[in-house]
C-alpha atoms as a PDB file:
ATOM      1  CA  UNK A   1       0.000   0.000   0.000  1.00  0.00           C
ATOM      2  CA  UNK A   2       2.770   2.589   0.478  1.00  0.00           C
ATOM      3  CA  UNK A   3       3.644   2.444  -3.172  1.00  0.00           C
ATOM      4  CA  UNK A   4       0.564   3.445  -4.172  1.00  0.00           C
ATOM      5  CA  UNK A   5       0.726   6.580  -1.565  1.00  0.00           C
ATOM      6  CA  UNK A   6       3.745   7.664  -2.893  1.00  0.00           C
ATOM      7  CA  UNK A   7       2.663   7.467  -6.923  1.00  0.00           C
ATOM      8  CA  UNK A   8      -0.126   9.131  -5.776  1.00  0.00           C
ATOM      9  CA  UNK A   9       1.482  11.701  -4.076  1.00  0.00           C
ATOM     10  CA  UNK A  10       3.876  12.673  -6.852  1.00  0.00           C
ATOM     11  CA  UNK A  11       1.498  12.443  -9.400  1.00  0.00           C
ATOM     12  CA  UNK A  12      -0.895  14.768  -7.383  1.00  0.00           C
ATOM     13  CA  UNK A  13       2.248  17.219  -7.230  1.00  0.00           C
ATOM     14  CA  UNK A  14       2.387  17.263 -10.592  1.00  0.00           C
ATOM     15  CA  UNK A  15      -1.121  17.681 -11.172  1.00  0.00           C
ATOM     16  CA  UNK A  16      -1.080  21.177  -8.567  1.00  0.00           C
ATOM     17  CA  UNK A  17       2.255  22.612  -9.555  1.00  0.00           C
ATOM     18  CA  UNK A  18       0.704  22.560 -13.276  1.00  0.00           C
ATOM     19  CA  UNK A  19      -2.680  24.009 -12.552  1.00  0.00           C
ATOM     20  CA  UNK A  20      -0.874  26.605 -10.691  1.00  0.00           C
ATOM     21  CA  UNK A  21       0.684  28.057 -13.264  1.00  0.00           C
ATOM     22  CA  UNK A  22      -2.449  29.156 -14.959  1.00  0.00           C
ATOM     23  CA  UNK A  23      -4.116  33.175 -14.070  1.00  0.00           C
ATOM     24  CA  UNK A  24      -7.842  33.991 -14.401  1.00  0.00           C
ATOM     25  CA  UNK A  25      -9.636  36.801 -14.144  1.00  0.00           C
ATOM     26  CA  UNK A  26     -12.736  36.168 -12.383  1.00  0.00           C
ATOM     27  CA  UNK A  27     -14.890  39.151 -11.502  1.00  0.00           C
ATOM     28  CA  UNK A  28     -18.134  37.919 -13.682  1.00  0.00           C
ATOM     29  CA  UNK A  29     -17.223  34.935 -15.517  1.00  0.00           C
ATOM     30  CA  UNK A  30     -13.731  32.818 -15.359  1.00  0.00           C
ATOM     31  CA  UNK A  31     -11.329  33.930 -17.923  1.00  0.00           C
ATOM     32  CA  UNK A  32      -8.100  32.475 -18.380  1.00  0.00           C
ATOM     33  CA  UNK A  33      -5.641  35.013 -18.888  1.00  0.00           C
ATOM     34  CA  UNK A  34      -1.915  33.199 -19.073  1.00  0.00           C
ATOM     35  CA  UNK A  35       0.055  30.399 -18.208  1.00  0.00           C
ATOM     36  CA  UNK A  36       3.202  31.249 -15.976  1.00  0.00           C
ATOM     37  CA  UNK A  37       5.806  28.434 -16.444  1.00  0.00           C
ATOM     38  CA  UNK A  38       7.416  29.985 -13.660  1.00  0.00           C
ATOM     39  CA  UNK A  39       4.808  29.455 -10.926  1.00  0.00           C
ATOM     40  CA  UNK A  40       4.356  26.217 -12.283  1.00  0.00           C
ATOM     41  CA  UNK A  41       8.122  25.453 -11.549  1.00  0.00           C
ATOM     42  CA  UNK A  42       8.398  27.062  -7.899  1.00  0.00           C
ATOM     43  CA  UNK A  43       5.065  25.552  -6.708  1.00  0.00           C
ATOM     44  CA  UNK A  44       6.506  21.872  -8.020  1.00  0.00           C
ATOM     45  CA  UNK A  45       9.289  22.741  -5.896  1.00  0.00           C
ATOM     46  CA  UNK A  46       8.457  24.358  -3.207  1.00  0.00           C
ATOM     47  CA  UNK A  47       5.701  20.901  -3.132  1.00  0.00           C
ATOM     48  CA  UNK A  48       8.307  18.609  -3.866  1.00  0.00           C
ATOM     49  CA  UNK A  49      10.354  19.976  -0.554  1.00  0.00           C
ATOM     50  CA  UNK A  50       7.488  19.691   1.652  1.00  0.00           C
ATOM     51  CA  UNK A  51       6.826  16.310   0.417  1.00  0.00           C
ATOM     52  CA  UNK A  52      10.293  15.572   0.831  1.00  0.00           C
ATOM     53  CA  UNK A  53      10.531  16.402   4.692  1.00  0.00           C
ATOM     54  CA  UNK A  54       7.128  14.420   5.533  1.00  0.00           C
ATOM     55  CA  UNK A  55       8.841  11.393   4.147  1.00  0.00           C
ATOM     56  CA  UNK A  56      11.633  12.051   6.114  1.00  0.00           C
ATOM     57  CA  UNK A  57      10.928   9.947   9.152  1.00  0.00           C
ATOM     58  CA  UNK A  58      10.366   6.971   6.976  1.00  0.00           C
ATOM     59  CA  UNK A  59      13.269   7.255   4.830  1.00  0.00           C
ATOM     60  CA  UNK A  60      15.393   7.771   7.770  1.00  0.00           C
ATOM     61  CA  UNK A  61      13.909   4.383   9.293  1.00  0.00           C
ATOM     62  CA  UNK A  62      14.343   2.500   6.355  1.00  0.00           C
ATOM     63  CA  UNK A  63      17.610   3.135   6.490  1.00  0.00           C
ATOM     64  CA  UNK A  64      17.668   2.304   9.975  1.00  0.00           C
ATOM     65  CA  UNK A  65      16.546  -0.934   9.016  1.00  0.00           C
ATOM     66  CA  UNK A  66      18.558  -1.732   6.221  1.00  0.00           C
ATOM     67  CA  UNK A  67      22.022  -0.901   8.046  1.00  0.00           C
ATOM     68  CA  UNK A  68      20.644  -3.269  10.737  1.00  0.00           C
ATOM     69  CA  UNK A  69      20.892  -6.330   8.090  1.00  0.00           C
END
């Protein structure tokens, strides 16, 4: 089960960090006004880093574990 966690999670990240990129103007009606590659790029990032320290703890234990074989 924690494989499919962790596909999920990444493709999830994906999925924000690329819907993030995208501006609308939306006093009456939703208008999409650009596409910022860059925003797109910093929110995958800045994701992938807070992903990356709540998987800490078990990275650090399988480790743990491994060195203990």
């Amino acid at each position: 089960m924690k494989n499919i966690y962790r596909s999920f999670s990444w493709i999830m990240l994906v999925v924000i960090s690329l819907f993030a990129g995208f501006t609308a103007n939306i006093d009456r009606h939703y208008h999409w006004e650009s596409y910022s590659p860059y925003l797109s790029v910093k929110t995958f990032l800045f994701l992938a880093l807070v992903l990356m320290i709540l998987s800490l703890p078990e990275i650090i234990i399988s480790f743990i574990e491994r060195k203990k074989l």
